[in-house]
PDB file of N, CA and C in Angstrom:
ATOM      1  N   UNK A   1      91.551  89.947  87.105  1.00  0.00           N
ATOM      2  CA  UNK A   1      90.121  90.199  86.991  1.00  0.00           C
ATOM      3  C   UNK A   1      89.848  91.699  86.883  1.00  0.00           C
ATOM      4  N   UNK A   2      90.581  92.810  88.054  1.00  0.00           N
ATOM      5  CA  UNK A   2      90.391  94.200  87.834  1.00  0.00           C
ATOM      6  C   UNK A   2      90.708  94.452  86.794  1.00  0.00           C
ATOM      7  N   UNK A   3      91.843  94.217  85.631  1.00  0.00           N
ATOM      8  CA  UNK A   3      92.492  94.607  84.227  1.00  0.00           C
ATOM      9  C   UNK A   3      91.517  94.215  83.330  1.00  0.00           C
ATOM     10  N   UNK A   4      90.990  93.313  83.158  1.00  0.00           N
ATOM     11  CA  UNK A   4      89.881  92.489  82.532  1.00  0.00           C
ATOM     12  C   UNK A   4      88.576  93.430  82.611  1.00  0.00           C
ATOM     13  N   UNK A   5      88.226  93.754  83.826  1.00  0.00           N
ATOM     14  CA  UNK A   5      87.114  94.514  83.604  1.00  0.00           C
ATOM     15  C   UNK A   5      87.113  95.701  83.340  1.00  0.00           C
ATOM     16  N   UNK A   6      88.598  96.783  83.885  1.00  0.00           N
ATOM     17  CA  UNK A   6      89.055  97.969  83.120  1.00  0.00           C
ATOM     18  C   UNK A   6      89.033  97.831  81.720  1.00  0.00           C
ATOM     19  N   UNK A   7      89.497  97.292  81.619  1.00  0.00           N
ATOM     20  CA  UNK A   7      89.695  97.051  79.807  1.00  0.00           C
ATOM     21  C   UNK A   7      87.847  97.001  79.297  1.00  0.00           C
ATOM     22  N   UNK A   8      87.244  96.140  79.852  1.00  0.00           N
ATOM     23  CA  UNK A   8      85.622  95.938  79.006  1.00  0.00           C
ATOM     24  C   UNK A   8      85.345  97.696  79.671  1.00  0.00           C
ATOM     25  N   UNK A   9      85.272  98.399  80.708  1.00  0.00           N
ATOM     26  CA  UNK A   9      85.078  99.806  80.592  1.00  0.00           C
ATOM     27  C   UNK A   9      85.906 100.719  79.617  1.00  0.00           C
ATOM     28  N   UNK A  10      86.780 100.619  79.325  1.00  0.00           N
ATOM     29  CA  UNK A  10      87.854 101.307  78.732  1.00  0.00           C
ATOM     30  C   UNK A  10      86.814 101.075  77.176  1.00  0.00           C
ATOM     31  N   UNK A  11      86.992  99.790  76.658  1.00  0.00           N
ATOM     32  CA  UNK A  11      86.370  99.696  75.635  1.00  0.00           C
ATOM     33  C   UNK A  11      84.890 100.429  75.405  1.00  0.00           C
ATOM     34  N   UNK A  12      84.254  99.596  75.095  1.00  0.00           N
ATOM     35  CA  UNK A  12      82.714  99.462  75.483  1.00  0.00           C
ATOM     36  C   UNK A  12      82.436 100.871  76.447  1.00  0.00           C
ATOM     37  N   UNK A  13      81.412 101.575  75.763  1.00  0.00           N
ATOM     38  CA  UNK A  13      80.485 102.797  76.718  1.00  0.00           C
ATOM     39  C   UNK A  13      79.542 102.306  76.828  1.00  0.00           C
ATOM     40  N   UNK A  14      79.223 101.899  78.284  1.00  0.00           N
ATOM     41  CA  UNK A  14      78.121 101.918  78.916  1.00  0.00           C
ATOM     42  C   UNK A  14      76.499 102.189  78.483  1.00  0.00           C
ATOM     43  N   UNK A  15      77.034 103.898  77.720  1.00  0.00           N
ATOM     44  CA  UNK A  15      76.032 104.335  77.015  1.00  0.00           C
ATOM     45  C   UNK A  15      75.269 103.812  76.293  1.00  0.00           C
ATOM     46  N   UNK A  16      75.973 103.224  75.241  1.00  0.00           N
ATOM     47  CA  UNK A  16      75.963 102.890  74.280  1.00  0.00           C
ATOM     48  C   UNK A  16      75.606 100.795  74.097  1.00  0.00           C
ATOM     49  N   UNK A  17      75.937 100.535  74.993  1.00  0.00           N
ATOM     50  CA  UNK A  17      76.025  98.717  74.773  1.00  0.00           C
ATOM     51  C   UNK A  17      74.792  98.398  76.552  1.00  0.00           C
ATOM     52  N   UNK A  18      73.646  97.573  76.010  1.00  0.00           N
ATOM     53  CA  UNK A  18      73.149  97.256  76.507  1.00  0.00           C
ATOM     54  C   UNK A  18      73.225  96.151  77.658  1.00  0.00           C
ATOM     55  N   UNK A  19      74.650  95.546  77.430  1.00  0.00           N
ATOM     56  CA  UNK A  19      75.359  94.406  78.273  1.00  0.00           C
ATOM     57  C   UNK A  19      75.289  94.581  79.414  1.00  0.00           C
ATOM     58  N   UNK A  20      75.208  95.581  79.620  1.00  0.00           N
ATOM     59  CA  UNK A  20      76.238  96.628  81.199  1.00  0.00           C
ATOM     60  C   UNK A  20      74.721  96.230  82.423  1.00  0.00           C
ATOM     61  N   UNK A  21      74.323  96.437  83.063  1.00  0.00           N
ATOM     62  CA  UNK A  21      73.967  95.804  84.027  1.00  0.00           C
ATOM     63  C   UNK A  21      73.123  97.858  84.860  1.00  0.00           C
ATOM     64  N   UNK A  22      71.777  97.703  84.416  1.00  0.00           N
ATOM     65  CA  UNK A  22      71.133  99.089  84.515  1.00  0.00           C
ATOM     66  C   UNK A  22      70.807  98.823  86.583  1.00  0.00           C
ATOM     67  N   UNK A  23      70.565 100.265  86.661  1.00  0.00           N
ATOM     68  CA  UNK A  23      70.783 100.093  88.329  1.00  0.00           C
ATOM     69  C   UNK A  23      69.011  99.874  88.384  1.00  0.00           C
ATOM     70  N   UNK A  24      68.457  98.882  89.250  1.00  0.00           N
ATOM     71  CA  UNK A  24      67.284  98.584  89.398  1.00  0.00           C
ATOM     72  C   UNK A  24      66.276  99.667  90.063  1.00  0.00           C
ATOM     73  N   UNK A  25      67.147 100.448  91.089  1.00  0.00           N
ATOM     74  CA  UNK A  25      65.827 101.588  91.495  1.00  0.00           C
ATOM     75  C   UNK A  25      65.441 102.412  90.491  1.00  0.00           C
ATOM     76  N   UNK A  26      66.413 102.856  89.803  1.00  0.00           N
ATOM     77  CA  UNK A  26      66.414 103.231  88.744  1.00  0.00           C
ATOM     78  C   UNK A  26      65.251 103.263  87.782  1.00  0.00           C
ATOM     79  N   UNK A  27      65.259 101.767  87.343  1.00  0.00           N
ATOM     80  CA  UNK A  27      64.309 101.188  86.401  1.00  0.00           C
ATOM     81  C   UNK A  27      62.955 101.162  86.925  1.00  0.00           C
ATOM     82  N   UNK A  28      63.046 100.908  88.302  1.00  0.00           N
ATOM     83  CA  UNK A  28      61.889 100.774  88.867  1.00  0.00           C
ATOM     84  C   UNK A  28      60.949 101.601  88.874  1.00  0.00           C
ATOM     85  N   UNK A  29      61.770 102.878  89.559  1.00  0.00           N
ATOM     86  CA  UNK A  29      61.200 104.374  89.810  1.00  0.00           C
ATOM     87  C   UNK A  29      61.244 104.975  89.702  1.00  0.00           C
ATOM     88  N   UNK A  30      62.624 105.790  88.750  1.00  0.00           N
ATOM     89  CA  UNK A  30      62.600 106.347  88.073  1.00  0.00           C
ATOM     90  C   UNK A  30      63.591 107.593  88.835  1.00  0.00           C
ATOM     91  N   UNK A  31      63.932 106.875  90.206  1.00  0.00           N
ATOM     92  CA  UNK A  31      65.024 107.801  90.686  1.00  0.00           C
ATOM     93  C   UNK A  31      66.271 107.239  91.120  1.00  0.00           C
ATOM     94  N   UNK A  32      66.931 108.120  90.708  1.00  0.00           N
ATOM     95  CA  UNK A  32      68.618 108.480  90.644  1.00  0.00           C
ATOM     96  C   UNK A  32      69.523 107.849  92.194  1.00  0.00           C
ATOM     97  N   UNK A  33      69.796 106.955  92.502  1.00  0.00           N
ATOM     98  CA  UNK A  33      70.793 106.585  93.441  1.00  0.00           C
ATOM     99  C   UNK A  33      71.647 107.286  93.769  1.00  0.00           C
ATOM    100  N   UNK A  34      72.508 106.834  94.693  1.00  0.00           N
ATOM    101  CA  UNK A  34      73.765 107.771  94.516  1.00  0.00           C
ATOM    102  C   UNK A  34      74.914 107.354  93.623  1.00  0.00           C
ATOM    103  N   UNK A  35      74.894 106.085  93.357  1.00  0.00           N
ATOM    104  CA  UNK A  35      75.777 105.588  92.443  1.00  0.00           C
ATOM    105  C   UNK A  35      75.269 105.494  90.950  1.00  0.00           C
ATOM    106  N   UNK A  36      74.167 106.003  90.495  1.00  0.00           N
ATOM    107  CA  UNK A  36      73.580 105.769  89.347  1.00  0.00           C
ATOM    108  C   UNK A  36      74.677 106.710  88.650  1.00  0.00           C
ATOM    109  N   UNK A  37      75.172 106.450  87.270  1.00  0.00           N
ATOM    110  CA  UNK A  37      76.349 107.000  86.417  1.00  0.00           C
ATOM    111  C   UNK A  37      77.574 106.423  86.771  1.00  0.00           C
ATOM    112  N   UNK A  38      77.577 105.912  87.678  1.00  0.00           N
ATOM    113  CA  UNK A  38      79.066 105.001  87.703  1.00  0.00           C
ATOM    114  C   UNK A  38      79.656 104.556  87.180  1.00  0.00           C
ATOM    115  N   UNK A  39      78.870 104.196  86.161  1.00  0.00           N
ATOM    116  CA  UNK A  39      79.601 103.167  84.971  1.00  0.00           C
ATOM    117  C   UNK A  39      79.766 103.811  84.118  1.00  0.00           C
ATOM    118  N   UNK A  40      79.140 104.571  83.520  1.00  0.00           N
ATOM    119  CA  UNK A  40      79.949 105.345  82.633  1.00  0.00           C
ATOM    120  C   UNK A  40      80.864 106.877  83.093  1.00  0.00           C
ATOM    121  N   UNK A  41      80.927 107.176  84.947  1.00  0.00           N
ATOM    122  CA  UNK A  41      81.598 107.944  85.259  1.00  0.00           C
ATOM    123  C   UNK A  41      82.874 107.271  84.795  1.00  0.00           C
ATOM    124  N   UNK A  42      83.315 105.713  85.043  1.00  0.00           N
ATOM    125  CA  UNK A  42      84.312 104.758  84.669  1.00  0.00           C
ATOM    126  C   UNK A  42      85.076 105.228  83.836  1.00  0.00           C
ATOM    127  N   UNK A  43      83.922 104.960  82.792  1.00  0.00           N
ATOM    128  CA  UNK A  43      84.756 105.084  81.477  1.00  0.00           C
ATOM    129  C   UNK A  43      85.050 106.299  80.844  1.00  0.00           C
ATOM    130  N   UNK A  44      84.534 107.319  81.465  1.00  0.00           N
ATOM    131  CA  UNK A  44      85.050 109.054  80.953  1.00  0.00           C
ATOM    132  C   UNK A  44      86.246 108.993  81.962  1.00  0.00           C
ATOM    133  N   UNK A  45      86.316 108.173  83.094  1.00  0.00           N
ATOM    134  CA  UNK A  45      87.726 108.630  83.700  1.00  0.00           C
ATOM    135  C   UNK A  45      88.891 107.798  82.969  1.00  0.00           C
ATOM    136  N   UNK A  46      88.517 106.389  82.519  1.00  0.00           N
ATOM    137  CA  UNK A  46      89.575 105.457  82.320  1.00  0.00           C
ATOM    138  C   UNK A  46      89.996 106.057  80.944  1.00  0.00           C
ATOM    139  N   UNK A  47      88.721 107.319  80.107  1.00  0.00           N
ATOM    140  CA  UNK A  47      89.467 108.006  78.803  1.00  0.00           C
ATOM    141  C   UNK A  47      90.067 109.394  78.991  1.00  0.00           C
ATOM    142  N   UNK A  48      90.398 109.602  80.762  1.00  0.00           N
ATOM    143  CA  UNK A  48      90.355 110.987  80.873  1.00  0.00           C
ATOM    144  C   UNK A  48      89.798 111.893  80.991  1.00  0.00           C
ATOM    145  N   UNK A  49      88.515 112.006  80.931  1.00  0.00           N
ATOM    146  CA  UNK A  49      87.498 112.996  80.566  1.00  0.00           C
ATOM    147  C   UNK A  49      86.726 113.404  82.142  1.00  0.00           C
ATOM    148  N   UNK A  50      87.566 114.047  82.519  1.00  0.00           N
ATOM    149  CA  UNK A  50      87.024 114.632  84.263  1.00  0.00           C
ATOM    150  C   UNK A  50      85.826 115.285  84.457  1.00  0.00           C
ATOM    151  N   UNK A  51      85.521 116.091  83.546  1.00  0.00           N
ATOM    152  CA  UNK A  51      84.104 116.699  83.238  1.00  0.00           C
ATOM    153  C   UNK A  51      82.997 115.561  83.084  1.00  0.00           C
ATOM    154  N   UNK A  52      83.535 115.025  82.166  1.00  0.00           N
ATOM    155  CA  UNK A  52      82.411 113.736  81.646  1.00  0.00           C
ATOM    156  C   UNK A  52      82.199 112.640  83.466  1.00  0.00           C
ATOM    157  N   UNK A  53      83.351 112.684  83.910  1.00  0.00           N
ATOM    158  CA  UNK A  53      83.855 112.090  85.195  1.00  0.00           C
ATOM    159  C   UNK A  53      82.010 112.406  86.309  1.00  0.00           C
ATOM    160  N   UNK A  54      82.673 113.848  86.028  1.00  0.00           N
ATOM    161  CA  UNK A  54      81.619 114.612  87.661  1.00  0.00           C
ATOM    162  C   UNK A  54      80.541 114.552  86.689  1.00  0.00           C
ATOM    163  N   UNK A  55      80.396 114.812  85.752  1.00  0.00           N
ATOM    164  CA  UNK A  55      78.885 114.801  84.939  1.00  0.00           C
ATOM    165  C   UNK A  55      78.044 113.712  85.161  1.00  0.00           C
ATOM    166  N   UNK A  56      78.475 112.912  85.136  1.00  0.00           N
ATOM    167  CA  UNK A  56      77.629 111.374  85.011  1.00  0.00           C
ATOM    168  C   UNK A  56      77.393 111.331  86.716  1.00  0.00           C
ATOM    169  N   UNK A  57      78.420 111.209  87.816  1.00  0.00           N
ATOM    170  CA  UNK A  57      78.226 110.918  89.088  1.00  0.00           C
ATOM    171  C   UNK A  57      79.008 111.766  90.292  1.00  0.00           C
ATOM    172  N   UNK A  58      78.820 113.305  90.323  1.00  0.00           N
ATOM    173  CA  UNK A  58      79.432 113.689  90.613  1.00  0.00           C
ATOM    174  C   UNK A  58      80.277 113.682  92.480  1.00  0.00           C
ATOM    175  N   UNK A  59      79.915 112.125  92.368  1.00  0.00           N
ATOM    176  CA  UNK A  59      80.748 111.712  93.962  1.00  0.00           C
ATOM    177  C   UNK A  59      81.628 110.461  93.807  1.00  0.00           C
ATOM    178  N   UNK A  60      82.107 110.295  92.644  1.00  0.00           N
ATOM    179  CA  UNK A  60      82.747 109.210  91.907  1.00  0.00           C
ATOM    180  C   UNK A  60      84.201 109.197  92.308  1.00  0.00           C
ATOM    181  N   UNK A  61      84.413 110.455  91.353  1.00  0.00           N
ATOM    182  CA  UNK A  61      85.536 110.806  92.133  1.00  0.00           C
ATOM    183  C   UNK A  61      86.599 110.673  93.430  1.00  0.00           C
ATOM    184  N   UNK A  62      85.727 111.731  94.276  1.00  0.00           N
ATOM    185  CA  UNK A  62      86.133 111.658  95.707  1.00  0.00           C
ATOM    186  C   UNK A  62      85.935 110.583  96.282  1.00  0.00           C
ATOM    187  N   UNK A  63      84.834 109.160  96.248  1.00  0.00           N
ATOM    188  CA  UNK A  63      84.623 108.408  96.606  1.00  0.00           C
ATOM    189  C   UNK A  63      86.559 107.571  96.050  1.00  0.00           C
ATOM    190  N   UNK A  64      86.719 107.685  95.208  1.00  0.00           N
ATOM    191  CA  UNK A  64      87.392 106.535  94.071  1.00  0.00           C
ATOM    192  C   UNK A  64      88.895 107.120  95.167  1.00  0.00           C
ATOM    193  N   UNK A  65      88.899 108.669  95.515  1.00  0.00           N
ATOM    194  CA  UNK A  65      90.091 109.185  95.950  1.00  0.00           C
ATOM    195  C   UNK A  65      90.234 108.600  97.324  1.00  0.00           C
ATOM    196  N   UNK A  66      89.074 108.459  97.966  1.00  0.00           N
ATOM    197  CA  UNK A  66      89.010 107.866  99.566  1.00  0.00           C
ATOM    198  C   UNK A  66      89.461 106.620  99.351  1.00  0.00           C
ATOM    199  N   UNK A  67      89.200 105.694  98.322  1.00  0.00           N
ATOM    200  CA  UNK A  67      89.152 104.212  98.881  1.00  0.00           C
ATOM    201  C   UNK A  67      91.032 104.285  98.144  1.00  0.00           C
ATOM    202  N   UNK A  68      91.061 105.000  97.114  1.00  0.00           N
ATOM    203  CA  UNK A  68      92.644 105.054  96.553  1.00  0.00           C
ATOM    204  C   UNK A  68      93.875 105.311  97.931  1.00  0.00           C
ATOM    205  N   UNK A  69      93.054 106.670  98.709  1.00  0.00           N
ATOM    206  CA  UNK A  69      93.794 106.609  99.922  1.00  0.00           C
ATOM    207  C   UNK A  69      94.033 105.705 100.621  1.00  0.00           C
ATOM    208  N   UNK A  70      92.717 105.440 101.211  1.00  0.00           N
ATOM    209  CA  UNK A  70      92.984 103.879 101.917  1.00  0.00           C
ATOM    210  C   UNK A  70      93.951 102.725 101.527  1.00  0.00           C
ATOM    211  N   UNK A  71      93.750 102.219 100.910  1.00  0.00           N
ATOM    212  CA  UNK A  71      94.838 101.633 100.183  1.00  0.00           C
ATOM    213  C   UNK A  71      96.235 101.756 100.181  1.00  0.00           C
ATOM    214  N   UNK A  72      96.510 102.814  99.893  1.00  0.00           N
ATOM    215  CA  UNK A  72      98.033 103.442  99.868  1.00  0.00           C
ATOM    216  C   UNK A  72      98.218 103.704 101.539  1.00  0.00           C
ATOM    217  N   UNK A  73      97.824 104.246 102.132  1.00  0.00           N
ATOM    218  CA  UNK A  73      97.904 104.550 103.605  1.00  0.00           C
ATOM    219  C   UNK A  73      98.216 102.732 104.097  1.00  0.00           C
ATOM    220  N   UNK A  74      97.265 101.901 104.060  1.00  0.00           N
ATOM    221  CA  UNK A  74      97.459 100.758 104.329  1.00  0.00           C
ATOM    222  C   UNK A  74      98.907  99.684 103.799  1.00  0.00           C
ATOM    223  N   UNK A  75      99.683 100.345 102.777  1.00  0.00           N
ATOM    224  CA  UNK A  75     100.413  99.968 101.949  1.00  0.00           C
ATOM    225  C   UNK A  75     101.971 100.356 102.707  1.00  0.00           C
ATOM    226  N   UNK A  76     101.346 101.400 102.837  1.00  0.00           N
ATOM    227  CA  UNK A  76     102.028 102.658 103.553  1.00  0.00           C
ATOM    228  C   UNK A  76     102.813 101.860 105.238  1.00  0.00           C
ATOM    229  N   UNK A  77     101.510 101.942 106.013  1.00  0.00           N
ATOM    230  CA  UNK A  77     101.469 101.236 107.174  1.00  0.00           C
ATOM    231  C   UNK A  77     102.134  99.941 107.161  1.00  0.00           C
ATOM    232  N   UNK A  78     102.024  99.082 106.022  1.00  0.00           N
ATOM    233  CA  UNK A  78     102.697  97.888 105.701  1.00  0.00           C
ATOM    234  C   UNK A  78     104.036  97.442 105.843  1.00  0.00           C
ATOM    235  N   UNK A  79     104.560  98.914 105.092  1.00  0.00           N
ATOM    236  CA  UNK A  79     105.742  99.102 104.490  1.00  0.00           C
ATOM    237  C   UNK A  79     106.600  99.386 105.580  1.00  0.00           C
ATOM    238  N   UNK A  80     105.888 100.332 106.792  1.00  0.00           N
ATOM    239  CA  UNK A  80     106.704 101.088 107.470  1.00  0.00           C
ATOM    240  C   UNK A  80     106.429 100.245 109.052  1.00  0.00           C
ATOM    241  N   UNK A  81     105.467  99.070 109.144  1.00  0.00           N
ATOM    242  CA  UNK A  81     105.638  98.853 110.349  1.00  0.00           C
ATOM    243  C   UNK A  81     104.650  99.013 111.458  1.00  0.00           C
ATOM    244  N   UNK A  82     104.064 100.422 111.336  1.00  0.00           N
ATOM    245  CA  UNK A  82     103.304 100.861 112.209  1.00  0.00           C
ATOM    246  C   UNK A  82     102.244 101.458 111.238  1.00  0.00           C
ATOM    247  N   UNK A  83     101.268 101.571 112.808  1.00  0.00           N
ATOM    248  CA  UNK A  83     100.145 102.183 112.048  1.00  0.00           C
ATOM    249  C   UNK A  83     100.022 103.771 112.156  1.00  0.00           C
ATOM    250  N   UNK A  84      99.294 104.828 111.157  1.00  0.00           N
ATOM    251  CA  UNK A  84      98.626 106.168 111.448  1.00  0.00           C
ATOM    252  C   UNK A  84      97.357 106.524 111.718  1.00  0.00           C
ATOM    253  N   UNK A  85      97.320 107.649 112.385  1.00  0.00           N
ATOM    254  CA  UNK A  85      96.135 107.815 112.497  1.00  0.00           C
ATOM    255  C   UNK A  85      95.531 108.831 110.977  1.00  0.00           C
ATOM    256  N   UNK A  86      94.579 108.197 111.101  1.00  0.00           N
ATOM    257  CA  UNK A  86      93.898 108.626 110.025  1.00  0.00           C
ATOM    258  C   UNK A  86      92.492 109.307 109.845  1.00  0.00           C
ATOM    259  N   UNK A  87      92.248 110.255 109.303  1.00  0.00           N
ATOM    260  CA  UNK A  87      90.562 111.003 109.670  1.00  0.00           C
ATOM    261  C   UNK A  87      90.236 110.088 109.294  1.00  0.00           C
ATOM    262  N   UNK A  88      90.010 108.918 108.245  1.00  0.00           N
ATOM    263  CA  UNK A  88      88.868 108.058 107.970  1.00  0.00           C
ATOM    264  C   UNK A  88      88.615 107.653 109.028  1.00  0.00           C
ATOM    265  N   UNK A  89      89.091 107.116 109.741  1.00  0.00           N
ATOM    266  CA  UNK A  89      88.938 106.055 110.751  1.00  0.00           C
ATOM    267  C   UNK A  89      88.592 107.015 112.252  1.00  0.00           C
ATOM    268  N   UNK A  90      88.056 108.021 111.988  1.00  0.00           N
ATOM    269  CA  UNK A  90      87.752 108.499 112.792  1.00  0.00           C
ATOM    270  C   UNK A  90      86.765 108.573 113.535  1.00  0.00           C
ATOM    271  N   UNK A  91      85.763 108.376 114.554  1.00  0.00           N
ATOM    272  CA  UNK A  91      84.931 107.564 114.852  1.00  0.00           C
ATOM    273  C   UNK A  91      83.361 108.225 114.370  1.00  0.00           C
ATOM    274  N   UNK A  92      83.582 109.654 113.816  1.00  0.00           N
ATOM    275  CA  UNK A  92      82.442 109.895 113.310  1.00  0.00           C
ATOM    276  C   UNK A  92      82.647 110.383 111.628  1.00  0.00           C
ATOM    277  N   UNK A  93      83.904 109.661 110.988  1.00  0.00           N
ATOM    278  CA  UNK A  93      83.170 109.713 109.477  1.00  0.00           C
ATOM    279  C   UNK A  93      82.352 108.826 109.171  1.00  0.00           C
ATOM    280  N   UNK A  94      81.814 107.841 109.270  1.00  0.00           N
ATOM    281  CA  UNK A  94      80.841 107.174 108.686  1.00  0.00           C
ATOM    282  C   UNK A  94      79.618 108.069 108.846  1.00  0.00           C
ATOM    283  N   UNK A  95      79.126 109.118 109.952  1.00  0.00           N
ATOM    284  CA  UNK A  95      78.222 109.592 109.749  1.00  0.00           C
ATOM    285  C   UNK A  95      78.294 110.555 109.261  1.00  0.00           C
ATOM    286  N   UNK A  96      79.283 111.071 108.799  1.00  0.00           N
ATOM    287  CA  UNK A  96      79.759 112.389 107.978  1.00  0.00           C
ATOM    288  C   UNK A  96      79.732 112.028 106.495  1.00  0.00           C
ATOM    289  N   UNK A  97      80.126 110.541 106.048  1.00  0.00           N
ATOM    290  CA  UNK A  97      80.113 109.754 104.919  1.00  0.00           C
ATOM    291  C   UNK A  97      78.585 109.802 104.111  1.00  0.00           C
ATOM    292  N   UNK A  98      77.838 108.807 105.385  1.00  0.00           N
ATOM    293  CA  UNK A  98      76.352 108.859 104.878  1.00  0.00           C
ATOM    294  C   UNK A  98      75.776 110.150 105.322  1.00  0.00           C
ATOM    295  N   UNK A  99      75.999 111.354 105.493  1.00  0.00           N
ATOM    296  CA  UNK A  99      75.011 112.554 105.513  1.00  0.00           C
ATOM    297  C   UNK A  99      75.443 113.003 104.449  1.00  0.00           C
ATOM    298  N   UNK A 100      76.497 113.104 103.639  1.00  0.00           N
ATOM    299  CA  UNK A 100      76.940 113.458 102.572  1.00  0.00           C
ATOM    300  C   UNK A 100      76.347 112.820 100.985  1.00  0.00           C
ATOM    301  N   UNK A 101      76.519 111.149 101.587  1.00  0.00           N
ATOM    302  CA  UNK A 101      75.756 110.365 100.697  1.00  0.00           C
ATOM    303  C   UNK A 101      74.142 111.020 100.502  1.00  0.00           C
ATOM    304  N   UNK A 102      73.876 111.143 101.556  1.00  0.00           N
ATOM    305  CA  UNK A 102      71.903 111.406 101.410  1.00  0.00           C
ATOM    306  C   UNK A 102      71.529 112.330 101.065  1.00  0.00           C
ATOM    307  N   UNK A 103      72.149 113.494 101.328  1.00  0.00           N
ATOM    308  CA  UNK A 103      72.458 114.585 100.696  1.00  0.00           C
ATOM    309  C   UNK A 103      72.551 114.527  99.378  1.00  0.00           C
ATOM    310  N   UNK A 104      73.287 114.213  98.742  1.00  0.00           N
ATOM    311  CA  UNK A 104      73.925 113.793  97.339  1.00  0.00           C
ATOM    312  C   UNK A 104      72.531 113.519  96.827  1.00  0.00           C
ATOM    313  N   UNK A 105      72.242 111.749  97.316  1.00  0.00           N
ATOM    314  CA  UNK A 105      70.940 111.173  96.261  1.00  0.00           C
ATOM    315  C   UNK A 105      69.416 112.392  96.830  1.00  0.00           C
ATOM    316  N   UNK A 106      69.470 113.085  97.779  1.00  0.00           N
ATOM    317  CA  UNK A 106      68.270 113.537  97.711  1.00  0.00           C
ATOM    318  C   UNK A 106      68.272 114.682  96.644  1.00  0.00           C
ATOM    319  N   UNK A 107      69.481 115.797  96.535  1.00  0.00           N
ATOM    320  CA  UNK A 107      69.672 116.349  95.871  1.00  0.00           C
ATOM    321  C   UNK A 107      69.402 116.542  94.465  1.00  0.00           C
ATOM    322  N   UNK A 108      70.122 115.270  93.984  1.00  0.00           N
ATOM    323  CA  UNK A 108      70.553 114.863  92.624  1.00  0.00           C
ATOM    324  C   UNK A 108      68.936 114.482  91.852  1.00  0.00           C
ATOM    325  N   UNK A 109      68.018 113.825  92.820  1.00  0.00           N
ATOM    326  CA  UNK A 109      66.356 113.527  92.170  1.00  0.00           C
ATOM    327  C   UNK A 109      65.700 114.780  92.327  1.00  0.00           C
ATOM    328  N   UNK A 110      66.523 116.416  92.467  1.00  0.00           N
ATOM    329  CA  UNK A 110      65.211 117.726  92.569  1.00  0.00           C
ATOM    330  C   UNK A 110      65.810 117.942  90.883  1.00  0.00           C
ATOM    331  N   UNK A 111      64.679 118.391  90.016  1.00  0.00           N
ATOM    332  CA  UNK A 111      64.299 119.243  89.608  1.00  0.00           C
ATOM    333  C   UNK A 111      64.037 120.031  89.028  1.00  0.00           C
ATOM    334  N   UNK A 112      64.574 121.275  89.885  1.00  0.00           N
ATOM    335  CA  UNK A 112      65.159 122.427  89.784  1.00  0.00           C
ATOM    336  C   UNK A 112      66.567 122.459  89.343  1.00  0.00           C
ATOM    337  N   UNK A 113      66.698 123.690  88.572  1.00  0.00           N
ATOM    338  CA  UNK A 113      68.547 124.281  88.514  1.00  0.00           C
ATOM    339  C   UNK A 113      68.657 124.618  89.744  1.00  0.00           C
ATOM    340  N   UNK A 114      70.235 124.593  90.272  1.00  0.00           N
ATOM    341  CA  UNK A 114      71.143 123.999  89.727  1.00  0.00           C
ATOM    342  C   UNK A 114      71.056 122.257  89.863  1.00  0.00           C
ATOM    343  N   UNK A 115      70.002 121.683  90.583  1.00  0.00           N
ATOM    344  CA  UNK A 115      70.266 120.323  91.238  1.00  0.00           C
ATOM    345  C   UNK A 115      70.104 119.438  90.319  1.00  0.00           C
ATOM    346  N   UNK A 116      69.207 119.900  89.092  1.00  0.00           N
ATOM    347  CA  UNK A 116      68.957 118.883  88.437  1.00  0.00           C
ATOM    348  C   UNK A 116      70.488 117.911  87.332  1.00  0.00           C
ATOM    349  N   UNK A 117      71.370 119.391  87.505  1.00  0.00           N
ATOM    350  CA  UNK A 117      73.054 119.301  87.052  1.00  0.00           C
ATOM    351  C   UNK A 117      73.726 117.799  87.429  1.00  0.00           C
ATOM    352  N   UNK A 118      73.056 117.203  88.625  1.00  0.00           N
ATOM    353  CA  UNK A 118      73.768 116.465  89.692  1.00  0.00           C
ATOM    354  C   UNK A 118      73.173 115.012  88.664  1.00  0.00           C
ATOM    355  N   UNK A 119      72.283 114.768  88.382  1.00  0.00           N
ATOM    356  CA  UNK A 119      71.516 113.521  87.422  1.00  0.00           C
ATOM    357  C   UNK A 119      72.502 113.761  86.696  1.00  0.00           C
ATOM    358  N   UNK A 120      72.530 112.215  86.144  1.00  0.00           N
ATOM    359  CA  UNK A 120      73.632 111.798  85.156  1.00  0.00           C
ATOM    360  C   UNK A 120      73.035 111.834  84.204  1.00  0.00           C
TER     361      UNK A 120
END
């Protein structure tokens, strides 16, 4: 199912094909989420295009690198038996997570230069 839907991003730009599934606050109101550009952050990464990457959503990335960690750490832990300690799991990133998040979407709906950079 993940290869299947890489592949329809890989193909198909977002931009461009109306299929894709528009983010509703969005439409509604006319402001920027924090995940708004995701989908086509996707597909500038699945063609390489790292600029195009942070352009569209510039927390795509690091988000995509956290949950990639996770994963591998867990794989990791699997492999070897035991568990690590890990900053994620530390008892105050989630509020370090979402102040970052709110930050981000409040940011990204000013404006002004430089913030207005942050809109996809």
């Amino acid at each position: 199912m993940a290869v299947a839907l890489l592949s329809l991003y890989f193909i198909y730009d977002p931009t461009d094909f109306d299929f894709f599934p528009k983010c509703p606050l969005h439409v509604m109101t006319g402001i920027y989420c924090p995940g708004c550009g995701s989908q086509r952050a996707l597909h500038s990464l699945l063609h390489l295009n790292i600029a195009g990457t942070i352009g569209y959503n510039a927390l795509f990335l690091p988000a995509l690198l956290l949950v990639g960690q996770h994963y591998i750490m867990r794989f990791v832990e699997y492999r070897q038996g035991r568990q690590r300690k890990l900053l994620l799991y530390h008892p105050k990133a989630p509020w370090i997570i979402l102040t970052v998040v709110l930050v981000f979407w409040l940011l990204r709906n000013l404006t002004v230069y430089p913030f207005e950079l942050l809109a996809p």
